[in-house]
C-alpha atoms as a PDB file:
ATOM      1  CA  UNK A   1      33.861  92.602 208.617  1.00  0.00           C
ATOM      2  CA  UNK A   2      31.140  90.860 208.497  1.00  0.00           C
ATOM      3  CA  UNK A   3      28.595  90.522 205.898  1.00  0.00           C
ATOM      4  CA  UNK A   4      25.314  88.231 203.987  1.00  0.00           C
ATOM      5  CA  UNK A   5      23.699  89.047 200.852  1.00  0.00           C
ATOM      6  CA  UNK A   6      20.929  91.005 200.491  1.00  0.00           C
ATOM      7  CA  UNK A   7      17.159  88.140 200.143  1.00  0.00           C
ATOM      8  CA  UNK A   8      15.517  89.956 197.268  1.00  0.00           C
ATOM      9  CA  UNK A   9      15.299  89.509 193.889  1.00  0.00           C
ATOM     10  CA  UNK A  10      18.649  91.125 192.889  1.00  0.00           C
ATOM     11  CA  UNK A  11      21.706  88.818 194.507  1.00  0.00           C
ATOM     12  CA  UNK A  12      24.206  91.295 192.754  1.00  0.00           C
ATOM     13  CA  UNK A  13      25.481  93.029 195.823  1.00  0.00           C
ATOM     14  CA  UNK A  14      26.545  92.414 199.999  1.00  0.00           C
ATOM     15  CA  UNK A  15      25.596  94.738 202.821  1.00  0.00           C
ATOM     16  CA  UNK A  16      28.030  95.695 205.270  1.00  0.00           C
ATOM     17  CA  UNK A  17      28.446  97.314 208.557  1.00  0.00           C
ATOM     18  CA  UNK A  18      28.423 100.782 207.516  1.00  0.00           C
ATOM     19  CA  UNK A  19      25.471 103.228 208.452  1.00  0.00           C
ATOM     20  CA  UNK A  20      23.003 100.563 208.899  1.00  0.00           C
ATOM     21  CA  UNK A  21      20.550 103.047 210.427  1.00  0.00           C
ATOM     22  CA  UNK A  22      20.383 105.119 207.030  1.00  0.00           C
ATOM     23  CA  UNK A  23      17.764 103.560 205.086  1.00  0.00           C
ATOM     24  CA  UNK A  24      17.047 107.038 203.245  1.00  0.00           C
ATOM     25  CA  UNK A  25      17.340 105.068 199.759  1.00  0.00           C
ATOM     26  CA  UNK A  26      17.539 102.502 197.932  1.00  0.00           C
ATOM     27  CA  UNK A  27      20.062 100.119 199.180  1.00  0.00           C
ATOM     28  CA  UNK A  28      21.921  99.264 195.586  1.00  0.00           C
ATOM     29  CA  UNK A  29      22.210 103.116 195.336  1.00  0.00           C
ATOM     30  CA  UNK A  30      23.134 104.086 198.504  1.00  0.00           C
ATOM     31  CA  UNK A  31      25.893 101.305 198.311  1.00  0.00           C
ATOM     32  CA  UNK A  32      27.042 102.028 195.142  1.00  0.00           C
ATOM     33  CA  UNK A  33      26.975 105.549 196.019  1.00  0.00           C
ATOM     34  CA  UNK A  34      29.088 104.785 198.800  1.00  0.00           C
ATOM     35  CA  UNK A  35      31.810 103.011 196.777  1.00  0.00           C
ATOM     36  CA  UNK A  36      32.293 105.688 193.876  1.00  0.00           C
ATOM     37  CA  UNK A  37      32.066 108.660 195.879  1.00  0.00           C
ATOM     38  CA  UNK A  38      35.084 111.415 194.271  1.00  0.00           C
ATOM     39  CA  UNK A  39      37.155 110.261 197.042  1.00  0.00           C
ATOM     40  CA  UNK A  40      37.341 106.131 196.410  1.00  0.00           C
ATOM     41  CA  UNK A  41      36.507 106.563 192.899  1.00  0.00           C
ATOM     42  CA  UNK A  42      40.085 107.403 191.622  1.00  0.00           C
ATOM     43  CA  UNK A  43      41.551 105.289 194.669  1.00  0.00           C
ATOM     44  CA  UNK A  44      39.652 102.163 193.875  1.00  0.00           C
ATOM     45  CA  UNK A  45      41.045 102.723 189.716  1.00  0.00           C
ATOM     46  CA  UNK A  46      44.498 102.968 190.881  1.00  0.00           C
ATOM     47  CA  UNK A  47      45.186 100.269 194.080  1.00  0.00           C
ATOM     48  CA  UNK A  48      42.128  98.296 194.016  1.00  0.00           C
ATOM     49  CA  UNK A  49      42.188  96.608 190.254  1.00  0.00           C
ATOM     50  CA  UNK A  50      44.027  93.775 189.603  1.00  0.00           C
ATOM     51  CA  UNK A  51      43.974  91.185 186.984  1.00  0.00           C
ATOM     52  CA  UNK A  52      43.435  87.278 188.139  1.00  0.00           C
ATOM     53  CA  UNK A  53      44.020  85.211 184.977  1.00  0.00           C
ATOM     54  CA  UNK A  54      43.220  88.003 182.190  1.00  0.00           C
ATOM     55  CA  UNK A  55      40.179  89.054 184.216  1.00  0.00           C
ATOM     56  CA  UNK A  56      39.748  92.185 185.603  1.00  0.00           C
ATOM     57  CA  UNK A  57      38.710  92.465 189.591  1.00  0.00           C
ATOM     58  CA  UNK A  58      37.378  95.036 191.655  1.00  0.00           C
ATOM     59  CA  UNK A  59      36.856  94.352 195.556  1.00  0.00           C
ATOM     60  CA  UNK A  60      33.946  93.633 196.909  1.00  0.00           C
ATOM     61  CA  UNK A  61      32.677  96.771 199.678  1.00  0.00           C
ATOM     62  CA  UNK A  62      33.845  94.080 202.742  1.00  0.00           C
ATOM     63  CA  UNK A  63      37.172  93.280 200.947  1.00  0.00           C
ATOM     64  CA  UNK A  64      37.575  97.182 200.146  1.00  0.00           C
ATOM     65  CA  UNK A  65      37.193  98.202 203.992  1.00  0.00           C
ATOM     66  CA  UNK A  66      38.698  95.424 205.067  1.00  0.00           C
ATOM     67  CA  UNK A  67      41.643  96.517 202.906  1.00  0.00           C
ATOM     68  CA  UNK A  68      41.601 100.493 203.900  1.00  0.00           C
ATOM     69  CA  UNK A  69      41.736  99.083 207.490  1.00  0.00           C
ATOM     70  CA  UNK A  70      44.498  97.132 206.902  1.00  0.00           C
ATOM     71  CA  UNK A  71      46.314 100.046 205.404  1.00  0.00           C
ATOM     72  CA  UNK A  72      45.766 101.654 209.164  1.00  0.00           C
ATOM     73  CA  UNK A  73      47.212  99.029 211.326  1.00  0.00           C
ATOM     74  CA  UNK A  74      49.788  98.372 208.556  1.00  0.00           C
ATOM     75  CA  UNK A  75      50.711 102.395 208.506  1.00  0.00           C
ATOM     76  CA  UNK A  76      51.064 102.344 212.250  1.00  0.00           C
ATOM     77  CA  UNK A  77      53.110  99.470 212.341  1.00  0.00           C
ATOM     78  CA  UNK A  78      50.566  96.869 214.317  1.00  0.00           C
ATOM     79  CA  UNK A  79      49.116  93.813 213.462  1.00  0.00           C
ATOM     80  CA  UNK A  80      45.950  92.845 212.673  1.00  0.00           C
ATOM     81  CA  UNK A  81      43.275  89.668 211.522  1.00  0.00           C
ATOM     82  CA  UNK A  82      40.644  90.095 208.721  1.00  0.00           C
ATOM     83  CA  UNK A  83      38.282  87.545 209.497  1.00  0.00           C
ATOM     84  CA  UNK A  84      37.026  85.520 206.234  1.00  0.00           C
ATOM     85  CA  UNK A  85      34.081  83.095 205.382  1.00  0.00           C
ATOM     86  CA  UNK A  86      34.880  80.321 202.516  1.00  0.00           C
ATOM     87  CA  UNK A  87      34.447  82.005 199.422  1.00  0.00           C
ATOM     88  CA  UNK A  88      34.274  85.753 200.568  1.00  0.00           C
ATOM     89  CA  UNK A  89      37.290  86.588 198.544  1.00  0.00           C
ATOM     90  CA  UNK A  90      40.428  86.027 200.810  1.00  0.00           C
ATOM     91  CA  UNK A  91      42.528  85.414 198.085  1.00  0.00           C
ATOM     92  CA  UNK A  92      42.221  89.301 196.335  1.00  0.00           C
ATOM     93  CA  UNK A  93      42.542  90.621 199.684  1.00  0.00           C
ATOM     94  CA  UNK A  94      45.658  89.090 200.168  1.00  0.00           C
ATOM     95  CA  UNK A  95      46.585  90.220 196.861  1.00  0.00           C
ATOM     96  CA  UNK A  96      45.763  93.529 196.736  1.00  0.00           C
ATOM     97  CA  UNK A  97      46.997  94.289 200.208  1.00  0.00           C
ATOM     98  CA  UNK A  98      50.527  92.895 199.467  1.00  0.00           C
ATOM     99  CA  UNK A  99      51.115  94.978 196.065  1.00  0.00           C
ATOM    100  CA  UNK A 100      49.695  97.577 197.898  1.00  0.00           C
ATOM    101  CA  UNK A 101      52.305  96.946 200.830  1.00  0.00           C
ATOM    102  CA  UNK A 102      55.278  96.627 198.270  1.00  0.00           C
ATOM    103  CA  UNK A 103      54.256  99.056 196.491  1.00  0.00           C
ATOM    104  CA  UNK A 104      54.102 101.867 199.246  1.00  0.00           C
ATOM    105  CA  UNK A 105      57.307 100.216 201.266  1.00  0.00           C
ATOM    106  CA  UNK A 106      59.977  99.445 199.267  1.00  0.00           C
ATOM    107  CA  UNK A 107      61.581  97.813 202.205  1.00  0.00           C
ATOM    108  CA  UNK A 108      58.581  95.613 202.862  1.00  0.00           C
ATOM    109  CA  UNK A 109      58.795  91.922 202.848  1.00  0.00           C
ATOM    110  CA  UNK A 110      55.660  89.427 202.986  1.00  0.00           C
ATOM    111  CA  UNK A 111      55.317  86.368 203.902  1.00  0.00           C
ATOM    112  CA  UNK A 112      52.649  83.723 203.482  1.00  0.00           C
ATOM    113  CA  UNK A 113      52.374  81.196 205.581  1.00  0.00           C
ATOM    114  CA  UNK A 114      49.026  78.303 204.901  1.00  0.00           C
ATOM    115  CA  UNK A 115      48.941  75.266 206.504  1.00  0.00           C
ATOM    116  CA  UNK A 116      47.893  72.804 203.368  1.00  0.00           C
ATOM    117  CA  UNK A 117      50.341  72.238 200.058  1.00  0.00           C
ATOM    118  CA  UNK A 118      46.869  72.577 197.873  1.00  0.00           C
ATOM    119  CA  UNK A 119      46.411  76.082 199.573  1.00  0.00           C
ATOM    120  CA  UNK A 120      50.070  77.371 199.556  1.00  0.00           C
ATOM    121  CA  UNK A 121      49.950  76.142 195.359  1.00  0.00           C
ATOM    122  CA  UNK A 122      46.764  78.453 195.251  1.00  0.00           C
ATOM    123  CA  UNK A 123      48.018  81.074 196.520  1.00  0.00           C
ATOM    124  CA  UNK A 124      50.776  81.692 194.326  1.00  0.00           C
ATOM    125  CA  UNK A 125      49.247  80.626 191.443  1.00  0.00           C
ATOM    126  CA  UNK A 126      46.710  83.922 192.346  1.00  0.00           C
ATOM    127  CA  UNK A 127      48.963  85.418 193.116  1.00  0.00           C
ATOM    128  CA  UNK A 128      50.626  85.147 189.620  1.00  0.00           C
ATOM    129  CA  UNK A 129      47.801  85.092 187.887  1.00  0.00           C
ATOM    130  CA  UNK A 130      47.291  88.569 189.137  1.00  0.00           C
ATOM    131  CA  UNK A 131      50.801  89.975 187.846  1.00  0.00           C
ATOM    132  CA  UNK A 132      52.361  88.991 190.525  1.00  0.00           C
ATOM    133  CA  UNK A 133      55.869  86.359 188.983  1.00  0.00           C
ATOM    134  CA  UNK A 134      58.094  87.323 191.901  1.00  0.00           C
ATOM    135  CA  UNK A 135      56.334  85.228 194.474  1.00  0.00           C
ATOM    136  CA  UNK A 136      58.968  82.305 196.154  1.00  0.00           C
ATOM    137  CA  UNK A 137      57.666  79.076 197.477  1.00  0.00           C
ATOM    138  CA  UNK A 138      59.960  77.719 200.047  1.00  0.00           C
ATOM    139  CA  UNK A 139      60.787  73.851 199.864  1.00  0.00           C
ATOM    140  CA  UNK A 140      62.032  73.519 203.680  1.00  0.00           C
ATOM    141  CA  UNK A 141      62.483  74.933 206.638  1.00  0.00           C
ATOM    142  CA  UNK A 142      65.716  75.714 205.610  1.00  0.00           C
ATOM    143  CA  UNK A 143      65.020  77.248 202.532  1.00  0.00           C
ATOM    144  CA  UNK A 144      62.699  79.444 204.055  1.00  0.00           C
ATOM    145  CA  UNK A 145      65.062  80.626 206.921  1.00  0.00           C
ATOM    146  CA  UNK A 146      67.504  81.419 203.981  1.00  0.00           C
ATOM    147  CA  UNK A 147      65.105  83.496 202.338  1.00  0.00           C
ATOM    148  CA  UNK A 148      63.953  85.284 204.793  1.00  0.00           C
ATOM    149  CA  UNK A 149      67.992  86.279 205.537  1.00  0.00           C
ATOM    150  CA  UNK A 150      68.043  87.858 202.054  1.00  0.00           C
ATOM    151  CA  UNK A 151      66.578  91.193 200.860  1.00  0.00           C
ATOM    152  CA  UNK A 152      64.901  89.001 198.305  1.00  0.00           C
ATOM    153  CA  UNK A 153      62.308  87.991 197.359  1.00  0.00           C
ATOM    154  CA  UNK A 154      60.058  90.278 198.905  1.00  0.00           C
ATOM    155  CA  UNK A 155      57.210  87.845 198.637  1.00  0.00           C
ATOM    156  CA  UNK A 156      57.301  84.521 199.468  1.00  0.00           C
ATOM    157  CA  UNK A 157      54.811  81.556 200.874  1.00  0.00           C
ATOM    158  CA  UNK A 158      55.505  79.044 202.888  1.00  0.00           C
ATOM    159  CA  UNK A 159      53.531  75.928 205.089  1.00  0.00           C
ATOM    160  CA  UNK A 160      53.369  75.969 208.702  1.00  0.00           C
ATOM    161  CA  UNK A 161      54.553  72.483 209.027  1.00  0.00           C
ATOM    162  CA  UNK A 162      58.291  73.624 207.151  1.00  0.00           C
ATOM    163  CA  UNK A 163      58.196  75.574 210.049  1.00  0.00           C
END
């Protein structure tokens, strides 16, 4: 999904690609009306909070369709890319999409794979900063090949160059 803050006066919120014709209100409204309708309201309390470091996090509207259509693809057993910017919030998608996997497949297994040591320390530290202390980072390619031959862990990260 794409998406650009809003140029007025009041940076608080993004648009998105969602009914871009209707401009029958107030845009702040008509997004926020959007997000809390009875239907997300009680779904965005229970799957889309997380804590990162003692802080609590809601998703952003992109990262909260983004996520939904993940669910989809996930559901019907296809893959899938959700394209990110630098700083648009990549790592509490990938968070909230993989408790959200484990938590609704108990068979599910995720793997991480980045492609920089800096990264692959960042995401587990969000990842455990956000309640997440089962995450496994692999120290070789054979590590990781005997980890991924084991029912556990169910999370793990990894570099593309142990690969």
């Amino acid at each position: 999904m794409r998406y650009g803050t809003i140029n007025t006066p009041e940076k608080y919120y993004l648009k998105w690609k969602e009914n871009i014709k209707d401009n029958t209100q107030n845009l702040l409204d008509k997004y926020l009306l959007k997000m809390c309708n009875k239907e997300r309201f009680l779904e965005i309390i229970y799957d889309f909070i997380i804590f990162d470091g003692g802080i609590k996090k809601l998703p952003r509207v992109h990262q909260y369709f983004g996520i939904k259509k993940a669910q989809e693809f996930i559901n019907r057993y296809e893959g899938g890319i959700i394209w990110h910017t630098q700083g648009s919030g990549k790592s509490i998608v990938m968070v909230m999409l993989a408790k959200w996997i484990l938590e609704n497949n108990p068979k599910a297994r995720i793997a991480i794979l980045t492609d920089r040591d800096e990264l692959d320390k960042q995401i587990e530290q969000v990842f455990k900063e956000a309640g997440e202390k089962a995450i496994y980072r692999t120290s070789s390619v054979k590590d990781l090949m005997h980890q991924l031959e084991q029912a556990t862990p169910r999370l793990l990260c990894s570099l593309v160059q142990e690969l």
